[in-house]
PDB file of N, CA and C in Angstrom:
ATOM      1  N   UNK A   1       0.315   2.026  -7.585  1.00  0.00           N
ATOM      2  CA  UNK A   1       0.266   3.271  -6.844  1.00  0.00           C
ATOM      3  C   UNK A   1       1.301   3.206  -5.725  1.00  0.00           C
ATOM      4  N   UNK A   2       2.104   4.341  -5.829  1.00  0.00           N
ATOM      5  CA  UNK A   2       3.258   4.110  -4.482  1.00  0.00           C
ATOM      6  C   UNK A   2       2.955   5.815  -4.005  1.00  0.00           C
ATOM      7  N   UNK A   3       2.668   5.680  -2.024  1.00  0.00           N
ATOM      8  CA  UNK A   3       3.196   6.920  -1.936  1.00  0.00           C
ATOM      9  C   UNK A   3       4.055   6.521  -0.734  1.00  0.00           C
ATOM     10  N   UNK A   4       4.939   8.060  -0.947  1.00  0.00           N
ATOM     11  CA  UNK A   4       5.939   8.483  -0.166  1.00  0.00           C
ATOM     12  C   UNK A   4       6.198  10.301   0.530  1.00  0.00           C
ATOM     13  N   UNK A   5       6.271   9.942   1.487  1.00  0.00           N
ATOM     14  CA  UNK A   5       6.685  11.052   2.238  1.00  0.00           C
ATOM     15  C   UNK A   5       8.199  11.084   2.831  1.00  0.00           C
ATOM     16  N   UNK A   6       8.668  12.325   2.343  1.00  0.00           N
ATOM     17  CA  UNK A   6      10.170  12.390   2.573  1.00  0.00           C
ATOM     18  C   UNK A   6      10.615  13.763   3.360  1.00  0.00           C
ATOM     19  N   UNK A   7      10.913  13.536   4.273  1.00  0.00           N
ATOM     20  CA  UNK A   7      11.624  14.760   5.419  1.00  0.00           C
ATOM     21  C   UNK A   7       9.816  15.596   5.114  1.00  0.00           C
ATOM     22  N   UNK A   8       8.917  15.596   5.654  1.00  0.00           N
ATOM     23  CA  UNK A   8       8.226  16.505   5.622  1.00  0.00           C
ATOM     24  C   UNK A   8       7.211  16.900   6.468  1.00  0.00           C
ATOM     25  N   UNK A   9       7.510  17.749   6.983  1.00  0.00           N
ATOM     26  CA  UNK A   9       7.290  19.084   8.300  1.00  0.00           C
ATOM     27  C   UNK A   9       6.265  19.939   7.770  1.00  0.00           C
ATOM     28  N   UNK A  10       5.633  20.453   8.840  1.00  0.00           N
ATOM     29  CA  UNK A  10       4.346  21.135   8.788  1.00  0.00           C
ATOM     30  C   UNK A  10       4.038  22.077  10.106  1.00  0.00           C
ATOM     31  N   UNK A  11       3.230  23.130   9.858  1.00  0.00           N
ATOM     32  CA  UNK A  11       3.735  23.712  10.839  1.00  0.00           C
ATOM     33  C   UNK A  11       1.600  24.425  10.871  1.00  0.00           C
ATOM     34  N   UNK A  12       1.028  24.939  11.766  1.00  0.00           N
ATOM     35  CA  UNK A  12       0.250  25.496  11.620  1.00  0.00           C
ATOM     36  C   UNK A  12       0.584  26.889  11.710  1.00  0.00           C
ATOM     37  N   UNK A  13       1.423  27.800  12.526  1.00  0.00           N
ATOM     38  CA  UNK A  13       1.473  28.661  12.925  1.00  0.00           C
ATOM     39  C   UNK A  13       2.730  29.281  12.950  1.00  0.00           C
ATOM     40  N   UNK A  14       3.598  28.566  11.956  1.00  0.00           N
ATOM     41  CA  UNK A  14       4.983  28.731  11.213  1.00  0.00           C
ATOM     42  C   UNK A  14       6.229  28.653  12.324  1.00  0.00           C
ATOM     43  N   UNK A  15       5.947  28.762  13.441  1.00  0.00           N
ATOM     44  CA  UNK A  15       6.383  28.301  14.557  1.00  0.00           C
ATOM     45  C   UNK A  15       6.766  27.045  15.341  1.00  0.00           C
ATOM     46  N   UNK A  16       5.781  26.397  15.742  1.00  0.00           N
ATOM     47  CA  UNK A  16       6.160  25.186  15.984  1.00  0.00           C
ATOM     48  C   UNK A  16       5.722  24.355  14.711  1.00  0.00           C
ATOM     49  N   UNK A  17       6.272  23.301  14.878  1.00  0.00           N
ATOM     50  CA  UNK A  17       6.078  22.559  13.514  1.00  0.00           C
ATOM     51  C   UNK A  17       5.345  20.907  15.109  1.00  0.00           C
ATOM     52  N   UNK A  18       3.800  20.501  13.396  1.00  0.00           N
ATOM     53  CA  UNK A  18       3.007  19.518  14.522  1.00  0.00           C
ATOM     54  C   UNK A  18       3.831  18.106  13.615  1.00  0.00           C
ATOM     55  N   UNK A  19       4.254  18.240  12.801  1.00  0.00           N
ATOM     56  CA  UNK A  19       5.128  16.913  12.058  1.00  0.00           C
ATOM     57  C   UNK A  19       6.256  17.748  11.726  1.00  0.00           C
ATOM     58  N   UNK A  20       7.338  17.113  12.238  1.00  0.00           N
ATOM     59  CA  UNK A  20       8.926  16.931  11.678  1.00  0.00           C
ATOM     60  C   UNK A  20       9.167  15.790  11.420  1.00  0.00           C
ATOM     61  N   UNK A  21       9.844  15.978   9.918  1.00  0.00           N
ATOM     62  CA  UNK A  21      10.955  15.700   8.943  1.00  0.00           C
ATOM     63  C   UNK A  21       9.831  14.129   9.065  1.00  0.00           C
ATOM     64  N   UNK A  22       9.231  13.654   8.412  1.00  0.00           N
ATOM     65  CA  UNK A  22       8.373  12.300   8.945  1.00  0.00           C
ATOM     66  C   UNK A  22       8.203  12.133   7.658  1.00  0.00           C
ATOM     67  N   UNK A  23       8.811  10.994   6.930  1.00  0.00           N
ATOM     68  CA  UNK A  23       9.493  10.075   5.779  1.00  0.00           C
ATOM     69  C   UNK A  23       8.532   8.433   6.346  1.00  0.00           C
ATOM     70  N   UNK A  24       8.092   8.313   5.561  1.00  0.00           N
ATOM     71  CA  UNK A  24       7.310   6.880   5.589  1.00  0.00           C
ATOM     72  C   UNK A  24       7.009   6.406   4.045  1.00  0.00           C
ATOM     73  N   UNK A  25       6.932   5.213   3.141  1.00  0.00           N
ATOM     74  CA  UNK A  25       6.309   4.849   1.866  1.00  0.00           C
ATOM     75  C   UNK A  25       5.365   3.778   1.749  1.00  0.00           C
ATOM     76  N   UNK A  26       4.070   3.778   1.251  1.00  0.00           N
ATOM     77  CA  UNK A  26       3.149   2.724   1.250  1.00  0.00           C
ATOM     78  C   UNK A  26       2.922   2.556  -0.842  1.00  0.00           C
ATOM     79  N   UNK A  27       3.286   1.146  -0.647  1.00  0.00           N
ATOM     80  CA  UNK A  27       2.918   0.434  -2.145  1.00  0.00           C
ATOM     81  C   UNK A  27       1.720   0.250  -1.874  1.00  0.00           C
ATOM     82  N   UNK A  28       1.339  -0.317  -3.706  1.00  0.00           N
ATOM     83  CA  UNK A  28      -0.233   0.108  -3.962  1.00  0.00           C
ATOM     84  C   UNK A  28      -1.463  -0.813  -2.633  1.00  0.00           C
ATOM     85  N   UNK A  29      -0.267  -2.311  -2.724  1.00  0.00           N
ATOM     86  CA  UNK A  29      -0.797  -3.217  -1.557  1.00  0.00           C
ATOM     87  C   UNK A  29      -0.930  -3.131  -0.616  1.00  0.00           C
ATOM     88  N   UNK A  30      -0.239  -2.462  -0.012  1.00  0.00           N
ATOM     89  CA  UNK A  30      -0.349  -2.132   1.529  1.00  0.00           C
ATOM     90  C   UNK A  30      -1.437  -1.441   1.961  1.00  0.00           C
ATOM     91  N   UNK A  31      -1.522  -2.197   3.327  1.00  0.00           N
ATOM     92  CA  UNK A  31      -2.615  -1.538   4.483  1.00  0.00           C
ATOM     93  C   UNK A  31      -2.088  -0.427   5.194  1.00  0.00           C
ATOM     94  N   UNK A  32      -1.667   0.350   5.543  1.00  0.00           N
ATOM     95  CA  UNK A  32      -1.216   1.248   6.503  1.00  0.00           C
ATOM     96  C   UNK A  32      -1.831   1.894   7.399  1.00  0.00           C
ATOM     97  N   UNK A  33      -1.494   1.897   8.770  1.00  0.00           N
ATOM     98  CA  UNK A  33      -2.346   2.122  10.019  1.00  0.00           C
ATOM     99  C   UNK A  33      -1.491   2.996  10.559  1.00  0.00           C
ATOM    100  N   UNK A  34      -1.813   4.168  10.910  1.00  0.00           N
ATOM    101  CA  UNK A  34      -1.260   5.393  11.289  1.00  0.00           C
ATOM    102  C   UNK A  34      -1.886   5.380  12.947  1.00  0.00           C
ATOM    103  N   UNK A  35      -1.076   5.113  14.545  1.00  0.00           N
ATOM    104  CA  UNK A  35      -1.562   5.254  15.558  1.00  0.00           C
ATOM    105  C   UNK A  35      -0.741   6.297  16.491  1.00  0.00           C
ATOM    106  N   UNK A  36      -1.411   7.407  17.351  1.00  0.00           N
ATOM    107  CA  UNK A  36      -0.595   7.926  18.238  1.00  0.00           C
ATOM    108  C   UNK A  36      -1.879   8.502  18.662  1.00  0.00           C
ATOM    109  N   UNK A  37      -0.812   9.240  19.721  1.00  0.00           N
ATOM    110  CA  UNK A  37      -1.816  10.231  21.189  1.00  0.00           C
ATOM    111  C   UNK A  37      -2.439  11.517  20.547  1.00  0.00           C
ATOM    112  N   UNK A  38      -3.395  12.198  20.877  1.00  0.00           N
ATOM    113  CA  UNK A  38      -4.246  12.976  20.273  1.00  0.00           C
ATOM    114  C   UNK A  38      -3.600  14.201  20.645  1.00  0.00           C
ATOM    115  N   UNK A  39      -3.189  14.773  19.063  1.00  0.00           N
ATOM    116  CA  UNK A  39      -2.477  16.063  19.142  1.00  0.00           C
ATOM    117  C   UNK A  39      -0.636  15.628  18.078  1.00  0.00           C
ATOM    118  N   UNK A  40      -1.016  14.207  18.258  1.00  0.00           N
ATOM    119  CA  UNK A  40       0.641  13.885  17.506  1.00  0.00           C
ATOM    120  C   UNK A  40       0.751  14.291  16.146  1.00  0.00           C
ATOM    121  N   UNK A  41      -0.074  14.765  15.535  1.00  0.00           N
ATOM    122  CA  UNK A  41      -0.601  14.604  14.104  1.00  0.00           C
ATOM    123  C   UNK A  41      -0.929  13.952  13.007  1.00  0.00           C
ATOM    124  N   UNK A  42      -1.755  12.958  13.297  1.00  0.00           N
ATOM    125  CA  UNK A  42      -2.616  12.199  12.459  1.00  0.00           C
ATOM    126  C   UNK A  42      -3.588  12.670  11.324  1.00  0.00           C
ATOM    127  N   UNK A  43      -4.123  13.478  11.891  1.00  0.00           N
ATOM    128  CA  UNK A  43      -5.501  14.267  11.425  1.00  0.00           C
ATOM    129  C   UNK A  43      -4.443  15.486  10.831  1.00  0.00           C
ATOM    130  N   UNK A  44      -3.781  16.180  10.599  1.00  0.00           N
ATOM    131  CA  UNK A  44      -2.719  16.817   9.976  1.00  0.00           C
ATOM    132  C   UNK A  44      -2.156  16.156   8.922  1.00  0.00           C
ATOM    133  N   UNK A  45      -1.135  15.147   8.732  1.00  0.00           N
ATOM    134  CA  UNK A  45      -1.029  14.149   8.088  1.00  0.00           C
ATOM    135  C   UNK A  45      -2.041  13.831   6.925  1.00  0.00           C
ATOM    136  N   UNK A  46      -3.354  13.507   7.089  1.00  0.00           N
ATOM    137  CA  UNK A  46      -4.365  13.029   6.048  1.00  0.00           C
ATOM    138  C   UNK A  46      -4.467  14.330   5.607  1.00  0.00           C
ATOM    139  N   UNK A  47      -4.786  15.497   6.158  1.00  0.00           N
ATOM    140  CA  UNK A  47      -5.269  16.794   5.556  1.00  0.00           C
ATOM    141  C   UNK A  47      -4.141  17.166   4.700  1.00  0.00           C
ATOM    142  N   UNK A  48      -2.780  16.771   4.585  1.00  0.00           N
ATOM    143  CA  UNK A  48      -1.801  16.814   3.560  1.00  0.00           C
ATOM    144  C   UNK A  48      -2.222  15.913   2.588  1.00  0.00           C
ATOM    145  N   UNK A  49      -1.959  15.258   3.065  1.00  0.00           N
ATOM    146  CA  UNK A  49      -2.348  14.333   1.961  1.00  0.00           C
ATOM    147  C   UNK A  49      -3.527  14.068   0.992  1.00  0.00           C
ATOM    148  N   UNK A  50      -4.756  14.241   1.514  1.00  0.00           N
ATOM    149  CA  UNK A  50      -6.059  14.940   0.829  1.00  0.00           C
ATOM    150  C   UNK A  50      -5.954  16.129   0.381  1.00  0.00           C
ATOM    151  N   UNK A  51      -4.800  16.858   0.682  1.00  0.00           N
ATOM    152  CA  UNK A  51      -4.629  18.656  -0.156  1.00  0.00           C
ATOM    153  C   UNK A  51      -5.490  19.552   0.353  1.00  0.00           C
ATOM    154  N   UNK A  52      -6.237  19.150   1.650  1.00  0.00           N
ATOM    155  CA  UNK A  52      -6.914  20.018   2.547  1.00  0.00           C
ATOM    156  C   UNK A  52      -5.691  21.366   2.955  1.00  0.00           C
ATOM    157  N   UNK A  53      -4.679  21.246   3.330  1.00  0.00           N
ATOM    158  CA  UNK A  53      -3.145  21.928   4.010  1.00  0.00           C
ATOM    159  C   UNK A  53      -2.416  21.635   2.637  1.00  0.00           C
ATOM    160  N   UNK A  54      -2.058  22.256   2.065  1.00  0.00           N
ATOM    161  CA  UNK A  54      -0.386  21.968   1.035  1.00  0.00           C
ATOM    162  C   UNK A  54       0.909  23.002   1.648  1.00  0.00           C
ATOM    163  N   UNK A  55       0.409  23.676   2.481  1.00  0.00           N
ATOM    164  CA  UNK A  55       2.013  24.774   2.818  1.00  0.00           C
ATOM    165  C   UNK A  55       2.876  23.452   3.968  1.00  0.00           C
ATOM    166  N   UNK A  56       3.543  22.886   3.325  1.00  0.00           N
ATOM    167  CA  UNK A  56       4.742  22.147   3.949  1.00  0.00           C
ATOM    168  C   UNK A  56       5.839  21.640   3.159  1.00  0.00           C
ATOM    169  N   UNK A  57       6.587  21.364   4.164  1.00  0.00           N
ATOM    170  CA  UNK A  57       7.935  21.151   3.419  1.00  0.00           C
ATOM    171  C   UNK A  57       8.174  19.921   3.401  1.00  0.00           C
ATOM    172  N   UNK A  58       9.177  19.491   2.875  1.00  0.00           N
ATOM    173  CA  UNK A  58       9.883  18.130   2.240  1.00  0.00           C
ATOM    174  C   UNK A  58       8.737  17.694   0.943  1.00  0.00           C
ATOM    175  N   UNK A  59       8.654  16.521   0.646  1.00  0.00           N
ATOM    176  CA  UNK A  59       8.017  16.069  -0.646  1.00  0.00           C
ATOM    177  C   UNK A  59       7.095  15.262  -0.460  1.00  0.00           C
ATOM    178  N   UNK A  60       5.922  14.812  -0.623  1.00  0.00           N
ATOM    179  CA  UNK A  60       4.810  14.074  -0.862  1.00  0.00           C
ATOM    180  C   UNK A  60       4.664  13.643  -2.333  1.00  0.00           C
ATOM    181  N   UNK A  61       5.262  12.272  -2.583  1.00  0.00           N
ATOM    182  CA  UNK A  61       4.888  12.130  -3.553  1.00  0.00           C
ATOM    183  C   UNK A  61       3.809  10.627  -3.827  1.00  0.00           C
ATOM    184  N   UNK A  62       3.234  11.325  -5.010  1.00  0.00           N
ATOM    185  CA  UNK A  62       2.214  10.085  -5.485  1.00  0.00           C
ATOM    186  C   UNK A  62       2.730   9.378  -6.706  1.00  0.00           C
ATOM    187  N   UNK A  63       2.768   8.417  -6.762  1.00  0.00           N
ATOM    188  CA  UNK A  63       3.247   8.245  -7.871  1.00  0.00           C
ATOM    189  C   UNK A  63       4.307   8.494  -8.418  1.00  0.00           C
ATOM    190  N   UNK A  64       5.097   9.085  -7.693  1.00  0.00           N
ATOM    191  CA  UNK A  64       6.701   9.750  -8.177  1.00  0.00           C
ATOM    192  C   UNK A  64       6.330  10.542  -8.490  1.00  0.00           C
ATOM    193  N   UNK A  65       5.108  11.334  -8.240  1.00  0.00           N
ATOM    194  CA  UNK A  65       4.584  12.990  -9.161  1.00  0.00           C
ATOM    195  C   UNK A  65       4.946  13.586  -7.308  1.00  0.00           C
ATOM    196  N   UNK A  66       5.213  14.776  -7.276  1.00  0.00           N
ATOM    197  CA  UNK A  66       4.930  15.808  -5.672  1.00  0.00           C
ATOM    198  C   UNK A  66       3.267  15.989  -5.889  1.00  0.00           C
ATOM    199  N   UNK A  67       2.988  15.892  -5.003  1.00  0.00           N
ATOM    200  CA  UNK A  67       1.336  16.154  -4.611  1.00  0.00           C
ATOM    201  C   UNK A  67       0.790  17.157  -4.987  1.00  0.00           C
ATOM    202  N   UNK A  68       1.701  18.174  -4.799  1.00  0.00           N
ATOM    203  CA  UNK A  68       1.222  19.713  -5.164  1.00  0.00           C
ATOM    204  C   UNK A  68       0.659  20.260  -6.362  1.00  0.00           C
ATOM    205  N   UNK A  69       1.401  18.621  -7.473  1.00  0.00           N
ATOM    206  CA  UNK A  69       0.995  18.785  -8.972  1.00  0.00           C
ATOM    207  C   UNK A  69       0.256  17.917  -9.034  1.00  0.00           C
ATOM    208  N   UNK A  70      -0.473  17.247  -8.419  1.00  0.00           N
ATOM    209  CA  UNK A  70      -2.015  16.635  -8.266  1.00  0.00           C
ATOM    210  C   UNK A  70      -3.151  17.438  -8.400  1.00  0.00           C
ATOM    211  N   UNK A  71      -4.452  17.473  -8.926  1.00  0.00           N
ATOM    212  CA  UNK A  71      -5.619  18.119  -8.657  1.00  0.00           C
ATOM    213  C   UNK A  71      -6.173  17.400  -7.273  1.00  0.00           C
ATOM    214  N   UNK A  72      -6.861  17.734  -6.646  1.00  0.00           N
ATOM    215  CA  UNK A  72      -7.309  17.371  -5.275  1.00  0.00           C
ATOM    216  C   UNK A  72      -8.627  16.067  -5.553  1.00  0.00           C
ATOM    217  N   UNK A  73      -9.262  16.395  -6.693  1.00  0.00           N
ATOM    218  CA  UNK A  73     -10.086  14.946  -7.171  1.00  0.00           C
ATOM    219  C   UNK A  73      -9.411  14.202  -7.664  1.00  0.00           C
ATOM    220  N   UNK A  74      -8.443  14.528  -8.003  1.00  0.00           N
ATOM    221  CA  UNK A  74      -7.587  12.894  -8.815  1.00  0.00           C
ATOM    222  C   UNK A  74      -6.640  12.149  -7.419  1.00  0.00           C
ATOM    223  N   UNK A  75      -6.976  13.167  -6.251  1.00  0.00           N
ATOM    224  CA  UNK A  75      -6.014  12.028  -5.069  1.00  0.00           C
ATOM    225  C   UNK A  75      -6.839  11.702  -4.749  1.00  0.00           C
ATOM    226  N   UNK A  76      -8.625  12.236  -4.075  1.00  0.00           N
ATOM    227  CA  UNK A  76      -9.168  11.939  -3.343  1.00  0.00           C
ATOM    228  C   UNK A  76      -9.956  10.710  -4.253  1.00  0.00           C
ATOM    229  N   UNK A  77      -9.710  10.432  -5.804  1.00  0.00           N
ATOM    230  CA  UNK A  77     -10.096   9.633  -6.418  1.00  0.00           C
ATOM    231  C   UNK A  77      -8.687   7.870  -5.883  1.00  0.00           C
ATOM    232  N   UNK A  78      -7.968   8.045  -5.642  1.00  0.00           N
ATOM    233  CA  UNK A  78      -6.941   7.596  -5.889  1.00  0.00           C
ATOM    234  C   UNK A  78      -6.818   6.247  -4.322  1.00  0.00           C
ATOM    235  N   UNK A  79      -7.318   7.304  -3.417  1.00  0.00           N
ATOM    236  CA  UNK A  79      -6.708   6.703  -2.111  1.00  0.00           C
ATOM    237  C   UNK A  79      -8.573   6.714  -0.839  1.00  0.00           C
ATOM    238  N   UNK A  80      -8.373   5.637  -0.365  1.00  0.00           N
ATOM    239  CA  UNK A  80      -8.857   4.997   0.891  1.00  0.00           C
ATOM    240  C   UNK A  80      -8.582   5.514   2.547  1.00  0.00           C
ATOM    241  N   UNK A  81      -9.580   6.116   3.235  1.00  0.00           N
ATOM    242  CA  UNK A  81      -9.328   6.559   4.667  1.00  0.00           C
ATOM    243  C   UNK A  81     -10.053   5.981   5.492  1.00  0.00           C
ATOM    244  N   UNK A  82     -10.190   4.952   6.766  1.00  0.00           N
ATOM    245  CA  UNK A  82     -10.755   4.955   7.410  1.00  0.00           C
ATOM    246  C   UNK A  82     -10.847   5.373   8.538  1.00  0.00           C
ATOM    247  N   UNK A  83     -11.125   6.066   9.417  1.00  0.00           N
ATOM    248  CA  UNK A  83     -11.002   6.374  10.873  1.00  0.00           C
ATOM    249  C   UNK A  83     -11.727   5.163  11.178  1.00  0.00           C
ATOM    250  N   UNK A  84     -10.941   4.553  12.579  1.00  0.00           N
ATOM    251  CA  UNK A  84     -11.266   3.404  13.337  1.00  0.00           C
ATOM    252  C   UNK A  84     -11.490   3.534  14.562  1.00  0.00           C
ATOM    253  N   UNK A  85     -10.817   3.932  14.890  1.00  0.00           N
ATOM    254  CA  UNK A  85     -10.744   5.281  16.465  1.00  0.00           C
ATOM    255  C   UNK A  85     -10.138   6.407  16.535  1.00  0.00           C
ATOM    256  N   UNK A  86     -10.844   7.327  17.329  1.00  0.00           N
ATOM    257  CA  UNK A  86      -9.886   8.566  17.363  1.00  0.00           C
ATOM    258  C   UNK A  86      -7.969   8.572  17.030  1.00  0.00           C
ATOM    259  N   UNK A  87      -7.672   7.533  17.808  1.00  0.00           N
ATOM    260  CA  UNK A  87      -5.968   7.158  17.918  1.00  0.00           C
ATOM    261  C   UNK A  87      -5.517   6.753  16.938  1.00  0.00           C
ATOM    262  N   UNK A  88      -6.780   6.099  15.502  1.00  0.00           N
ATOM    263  CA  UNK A  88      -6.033   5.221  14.614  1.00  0.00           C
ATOM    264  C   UNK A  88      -6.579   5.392  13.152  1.00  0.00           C
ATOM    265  N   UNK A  89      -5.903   5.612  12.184  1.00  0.00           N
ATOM    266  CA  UNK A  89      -6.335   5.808  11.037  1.00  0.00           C
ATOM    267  C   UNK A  89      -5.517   4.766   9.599  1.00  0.00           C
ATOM    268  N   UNK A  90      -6.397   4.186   9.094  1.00  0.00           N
ATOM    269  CA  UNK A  90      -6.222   3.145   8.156  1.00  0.00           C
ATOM    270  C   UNK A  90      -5.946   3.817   6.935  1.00  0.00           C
ATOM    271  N   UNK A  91      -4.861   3.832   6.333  1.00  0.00           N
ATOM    272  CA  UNK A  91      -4.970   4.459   4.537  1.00  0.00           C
ATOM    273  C   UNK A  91      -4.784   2.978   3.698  1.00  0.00           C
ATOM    274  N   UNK A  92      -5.386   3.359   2.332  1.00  0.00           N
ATOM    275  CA  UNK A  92      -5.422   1.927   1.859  1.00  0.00           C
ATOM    276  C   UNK A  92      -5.165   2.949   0.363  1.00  0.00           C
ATOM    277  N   UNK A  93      -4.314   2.241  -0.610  1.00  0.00           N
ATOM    278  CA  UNK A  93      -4.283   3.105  -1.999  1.00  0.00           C
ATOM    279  C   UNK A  93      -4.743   1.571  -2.722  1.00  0.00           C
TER     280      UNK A  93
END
């Protein structure tokens, strides 16, 4: 399992955008720990990625598939979330 995020921005209110252009990749092994100040977009971030939000730009891909051509049970089958503290969130695939 590999994912990747490439240039991809999000916006709630088509205006300001709460993630720009934010490119990161986690293999199937990896731990990944997502930390910042409340409001940076963390909790935005997972809701992409769980397919809670899909209106954004650049690419999310799973698997080398874009997310968008995922069903929402075959990711939420796929991938690991823990909240640890408000500031910090663990993904595990």
């Amino acid at each position: 399992m590999h994912l990747e995020f490439r240039n991809v921005s999000y916006s709630y209110n088509g205006v300001q955008d709460v993630l720009t252009n934010v490119s990161f990749s986690i293999d199937n092994s990896d731990i990944f720990c997502l930390s910042g100040r409340n409001g940076a977009g963390k909790s935005t971030l997972l809701k992409l990625l769980t397919k809670i939000n899909c209106n954004y730009t650049g690419d999310i891909l799973l698997d080398g598939k874009e997310l968008r051509r995922w069903k929402r049970e075959e990711v939420n089958g796929k991938i690991g979330i823990c909240f640890q503290e408000s500031e910090c969130i663990w993904i595990q695939l």
